[in-house]
Protein backbone atom coordinates (compact mmCIF):
# COMPACT_ATOMS: atom_id res chain seq x y z
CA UNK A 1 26.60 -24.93 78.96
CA UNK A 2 24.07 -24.52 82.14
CA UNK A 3 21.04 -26.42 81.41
CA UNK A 4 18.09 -24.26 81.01
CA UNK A 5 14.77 -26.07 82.00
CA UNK A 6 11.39 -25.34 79.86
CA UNK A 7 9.87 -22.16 80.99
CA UNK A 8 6.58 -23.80 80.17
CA UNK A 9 6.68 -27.12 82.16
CA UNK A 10 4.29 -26.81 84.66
CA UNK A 11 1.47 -25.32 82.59
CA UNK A 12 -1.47 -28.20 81.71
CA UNK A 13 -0.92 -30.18 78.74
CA UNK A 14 -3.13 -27.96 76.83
CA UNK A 15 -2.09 -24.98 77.72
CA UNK A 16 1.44 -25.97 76.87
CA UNK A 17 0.94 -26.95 73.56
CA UNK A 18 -1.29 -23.62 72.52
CA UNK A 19 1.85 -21.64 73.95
CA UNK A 20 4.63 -23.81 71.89
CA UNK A 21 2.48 -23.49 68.85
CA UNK A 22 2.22 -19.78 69.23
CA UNK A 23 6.12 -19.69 69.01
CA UNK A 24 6.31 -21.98 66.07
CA UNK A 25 6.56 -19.92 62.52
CA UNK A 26 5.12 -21.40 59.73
CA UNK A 27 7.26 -22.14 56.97
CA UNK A 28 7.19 -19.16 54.43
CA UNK A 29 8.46 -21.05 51.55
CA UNK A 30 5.40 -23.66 51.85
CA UNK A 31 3.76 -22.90 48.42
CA UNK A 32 0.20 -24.23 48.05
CA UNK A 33 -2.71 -23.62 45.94
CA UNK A 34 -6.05 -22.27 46.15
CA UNK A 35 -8.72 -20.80 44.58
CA UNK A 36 -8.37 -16.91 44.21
CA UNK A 37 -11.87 -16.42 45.00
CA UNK A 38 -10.75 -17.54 48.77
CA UNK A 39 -9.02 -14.18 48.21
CA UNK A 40 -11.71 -11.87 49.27
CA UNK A 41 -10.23 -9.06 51.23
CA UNK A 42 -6.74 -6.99 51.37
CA UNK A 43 -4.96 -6.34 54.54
CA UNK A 44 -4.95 -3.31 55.24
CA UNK A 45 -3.04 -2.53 58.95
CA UNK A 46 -2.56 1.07 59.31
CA UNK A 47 -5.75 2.75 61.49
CA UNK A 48 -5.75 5.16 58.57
CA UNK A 49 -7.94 3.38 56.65
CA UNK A 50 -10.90 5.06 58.19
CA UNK A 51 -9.87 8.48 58.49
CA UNK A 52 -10.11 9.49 54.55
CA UNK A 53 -12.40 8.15 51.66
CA UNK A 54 -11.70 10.96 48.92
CA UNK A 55 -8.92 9.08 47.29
CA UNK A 56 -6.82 12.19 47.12
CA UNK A 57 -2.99 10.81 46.63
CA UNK A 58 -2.31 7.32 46.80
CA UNK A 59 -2.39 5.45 43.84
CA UNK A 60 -3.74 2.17 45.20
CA UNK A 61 -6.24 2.77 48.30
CA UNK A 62 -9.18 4.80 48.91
CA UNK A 63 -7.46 6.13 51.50
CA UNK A 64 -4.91 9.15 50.82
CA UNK A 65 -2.72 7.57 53.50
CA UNK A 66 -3.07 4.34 53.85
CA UNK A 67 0.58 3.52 52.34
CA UNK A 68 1.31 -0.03 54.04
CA UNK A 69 -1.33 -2.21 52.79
CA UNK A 70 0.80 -5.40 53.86
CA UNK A 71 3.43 -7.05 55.92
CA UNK A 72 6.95 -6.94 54.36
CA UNK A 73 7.00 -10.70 52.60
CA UNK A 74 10.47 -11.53 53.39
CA UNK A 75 11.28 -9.86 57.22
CA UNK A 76 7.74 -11.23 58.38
CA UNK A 77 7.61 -14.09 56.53
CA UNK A 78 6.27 -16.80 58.53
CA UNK A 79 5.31 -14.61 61.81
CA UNK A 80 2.75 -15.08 64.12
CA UNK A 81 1.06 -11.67 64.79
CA UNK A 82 -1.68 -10.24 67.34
CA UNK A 83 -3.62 -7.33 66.39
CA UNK A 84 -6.30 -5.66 64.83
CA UNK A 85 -4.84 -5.76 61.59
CA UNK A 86 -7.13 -8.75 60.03
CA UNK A 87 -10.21 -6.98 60.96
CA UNK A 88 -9.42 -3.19 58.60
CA UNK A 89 -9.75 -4.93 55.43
CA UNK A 90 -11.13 -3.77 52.44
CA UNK A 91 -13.11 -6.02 49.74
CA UNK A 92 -10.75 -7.14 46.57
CA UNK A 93 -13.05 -6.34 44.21
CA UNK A 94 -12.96 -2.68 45.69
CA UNK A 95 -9.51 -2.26 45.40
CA UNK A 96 -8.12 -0.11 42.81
CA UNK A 97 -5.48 -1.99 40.88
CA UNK A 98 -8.47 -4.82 40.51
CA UNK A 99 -10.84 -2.16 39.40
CA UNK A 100 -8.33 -0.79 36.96
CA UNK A 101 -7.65 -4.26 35.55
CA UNK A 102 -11.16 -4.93 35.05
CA UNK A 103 -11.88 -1.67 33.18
CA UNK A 104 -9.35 -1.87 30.89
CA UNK A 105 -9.13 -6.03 29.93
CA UNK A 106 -13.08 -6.18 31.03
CA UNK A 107 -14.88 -3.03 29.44
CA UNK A 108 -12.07 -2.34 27.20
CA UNK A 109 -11.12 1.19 28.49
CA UNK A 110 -7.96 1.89 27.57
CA UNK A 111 -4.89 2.15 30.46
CA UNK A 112 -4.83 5.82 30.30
CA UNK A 113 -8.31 6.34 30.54
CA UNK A 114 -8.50 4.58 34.44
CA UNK A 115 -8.12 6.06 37.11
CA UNK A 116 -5.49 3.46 38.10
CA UNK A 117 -3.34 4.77 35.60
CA UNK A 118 -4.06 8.34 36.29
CA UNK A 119 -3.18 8.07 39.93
CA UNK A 120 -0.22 5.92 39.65
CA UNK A 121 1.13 9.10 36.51
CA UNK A 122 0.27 11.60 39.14
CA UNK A 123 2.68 10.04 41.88
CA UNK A 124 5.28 9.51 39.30
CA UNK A 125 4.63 13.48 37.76
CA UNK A 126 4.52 14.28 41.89
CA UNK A 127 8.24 13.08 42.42
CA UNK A 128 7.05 9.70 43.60
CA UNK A 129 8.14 6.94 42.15
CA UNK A 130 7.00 3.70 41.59
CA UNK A 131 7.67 0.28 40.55
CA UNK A 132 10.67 1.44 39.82
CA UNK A 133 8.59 4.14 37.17
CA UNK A 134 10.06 7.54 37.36
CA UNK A 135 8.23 8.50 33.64
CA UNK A 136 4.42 7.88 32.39
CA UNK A 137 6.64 6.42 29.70
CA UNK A 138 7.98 3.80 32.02
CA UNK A 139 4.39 3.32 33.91
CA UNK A 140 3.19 2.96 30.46
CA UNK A 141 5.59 -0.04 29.12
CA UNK A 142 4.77 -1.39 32.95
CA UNK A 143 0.92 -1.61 31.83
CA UNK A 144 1.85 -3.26 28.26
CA UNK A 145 4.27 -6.10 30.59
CA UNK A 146 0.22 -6.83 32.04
CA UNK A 147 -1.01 -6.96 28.40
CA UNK A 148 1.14 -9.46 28.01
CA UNK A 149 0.75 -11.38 31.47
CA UNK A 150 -3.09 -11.72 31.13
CA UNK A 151 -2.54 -12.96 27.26
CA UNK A 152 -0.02 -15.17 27.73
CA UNK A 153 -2.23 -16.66 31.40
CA UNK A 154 -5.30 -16.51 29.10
CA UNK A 155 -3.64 -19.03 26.39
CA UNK A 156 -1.53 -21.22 28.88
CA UNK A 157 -3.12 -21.07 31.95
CA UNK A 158 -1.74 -19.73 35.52
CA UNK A 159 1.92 -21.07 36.23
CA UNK A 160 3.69 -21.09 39.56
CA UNK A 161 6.86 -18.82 39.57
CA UNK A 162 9.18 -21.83 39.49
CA UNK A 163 8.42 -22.51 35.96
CA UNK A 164 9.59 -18.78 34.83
CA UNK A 165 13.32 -17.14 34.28
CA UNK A 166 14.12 -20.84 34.71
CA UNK A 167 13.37 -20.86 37.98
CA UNK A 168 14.98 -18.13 39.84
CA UNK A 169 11.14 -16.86 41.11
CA UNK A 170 10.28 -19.61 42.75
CA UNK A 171 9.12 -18.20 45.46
CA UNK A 172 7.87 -15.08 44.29
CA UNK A 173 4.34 -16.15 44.17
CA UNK A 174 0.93 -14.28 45.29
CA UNK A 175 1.45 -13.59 49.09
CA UNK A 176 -1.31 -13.67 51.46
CA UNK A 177 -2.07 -13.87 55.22
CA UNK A 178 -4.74 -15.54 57.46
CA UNK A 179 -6.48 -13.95 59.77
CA UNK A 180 -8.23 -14.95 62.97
CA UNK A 181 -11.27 -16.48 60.87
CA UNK A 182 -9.03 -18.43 59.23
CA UNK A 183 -9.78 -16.34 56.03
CA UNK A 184 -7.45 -16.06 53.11
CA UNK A 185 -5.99 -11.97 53.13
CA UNK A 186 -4.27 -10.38 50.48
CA UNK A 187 -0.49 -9.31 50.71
CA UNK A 188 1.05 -9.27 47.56
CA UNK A 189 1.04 -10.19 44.10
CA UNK A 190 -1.78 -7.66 42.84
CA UNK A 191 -1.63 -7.60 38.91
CA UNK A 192 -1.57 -11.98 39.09
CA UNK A 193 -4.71 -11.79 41.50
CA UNK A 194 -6.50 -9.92 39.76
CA UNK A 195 -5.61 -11.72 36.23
CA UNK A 196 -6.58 -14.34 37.44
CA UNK A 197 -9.86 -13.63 38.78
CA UNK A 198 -10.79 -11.76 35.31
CA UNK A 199 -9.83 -15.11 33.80
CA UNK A 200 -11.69 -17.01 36.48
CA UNK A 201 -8.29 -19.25 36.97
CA UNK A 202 -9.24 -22.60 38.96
CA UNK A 203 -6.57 -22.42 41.18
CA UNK A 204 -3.16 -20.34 41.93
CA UNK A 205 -0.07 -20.53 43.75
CA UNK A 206 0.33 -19.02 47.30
CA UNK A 207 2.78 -18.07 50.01
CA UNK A 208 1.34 -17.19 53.32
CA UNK A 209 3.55 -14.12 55.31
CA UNK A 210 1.51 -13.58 58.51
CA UNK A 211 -0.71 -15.68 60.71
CA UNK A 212 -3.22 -14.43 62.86
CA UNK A 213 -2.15 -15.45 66.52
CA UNK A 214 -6.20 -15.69 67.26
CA UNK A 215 -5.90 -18.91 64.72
CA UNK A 216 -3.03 -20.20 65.53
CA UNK A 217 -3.74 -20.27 68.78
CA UNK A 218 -7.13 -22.26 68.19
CA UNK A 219 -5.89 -24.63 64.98
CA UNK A 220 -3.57 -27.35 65.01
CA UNK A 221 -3.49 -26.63 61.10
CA UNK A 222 -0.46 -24.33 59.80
CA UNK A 223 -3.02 -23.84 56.25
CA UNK A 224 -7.01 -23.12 56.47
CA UNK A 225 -8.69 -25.93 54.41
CA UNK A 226 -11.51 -24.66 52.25
């Protein structure tokens, strides 16, 4: 096989390290822990974010269609990405599946009476599914599985997926992504989040997906420190 020589050889010693970090992935299996209140945001990377506040449709933003709040945790996982998508964020406790989750285990309003709930049964009723929910029925036995959840976290405490089904989650764990600031961003893993900042949990389990190129390109750190 021909030889290839680095592309990047001549650049200053600097400058070739930033570039060879910037095509470095982080590992997206790397679990760590940290305190959910790091978690103060959601990523939110479609532009429609801005365009509607009257909560018309989707169950889970403000905005009627702002559908992909997220990058996809396994086909991104570990990627490096430029953008404006760390700066359209929207504050966790403003998001509705937190504000649902406080109503109800908080001030004791029951599922149905949220407008969580009612938004998610009007997709479902709409011919959107979700969750794998087709019925209010189903949505409904979904919300008693979260009954359970913030019970059983409540009692024992917040434990990393490895521990459940015998350990075929491991890796299914709260998802987030750091942006330029080298700020903690929601992904995934809404309904544990939230639990456990209702339950003020000390510390929880994390996967990053996507890193900001803006900080990786100025840390030699793969992971934020506090």
């Amino acid at each position: 096989m021909e030889y290839q020589a680095d592309p990047h050889a001549d650049l200053p010693f600097e400058e070739w390290k930033r570039t060879k970090r910037l095509q470095r992935p982080a590992d997206p299996f790397t679990v760590r822990r940290v305190d959910p209140d790091r978690i103060g945001h959601v990523t939110v990377y479609t532009d429609t974010v801005d365009k509607a506040q009257d909560g018309e449709r989707h169950p889970v933003f403000t905005p009627s269609d702002a559908r992909f709040a997220g990058f996809f945790r396994t086909a991104e996982a570990g990627a490096v990405r430029r953008g404006e998508w760390d700066r359209r964020l929207l504050p966790f406790d403003e998001y509705l599946p937190y504000v649902g989750l406080r109503r109800h285990f908080v001030d004791g309003v029951d599922w149905d009476d949220t407008r969580y709930y009612r938004n998610i049964v009007d997709c479902i009723t709409g011919g959107s599914p979700l969750w794998g929910c087709e019925t209010e029925s189903e949505f409904r036995d979904r919300c008693e599985d979260l009954d359970r959840l913030y019970d059983r976290i409540d009692r024992e405490g917040y434990r990393p997926a490895s521990e459940l089904r015998d350990g075929r989650l491991r890796y299914d764990e709260i998802a987030v992504n750091v942006g330029r600031d080298g700020h903690l961003l929601f992904n995934d893993g809404k309904h544990r989040l939230s639990i456990a900042k209702l339950l003020d949990v000390d510390s929880v389990p994390v996967r990053v997906i996507v890193r900001h190129q803006g900080w990786v390109a100025d840390s030699d750190r793969e992971f934020p420190s506090e």
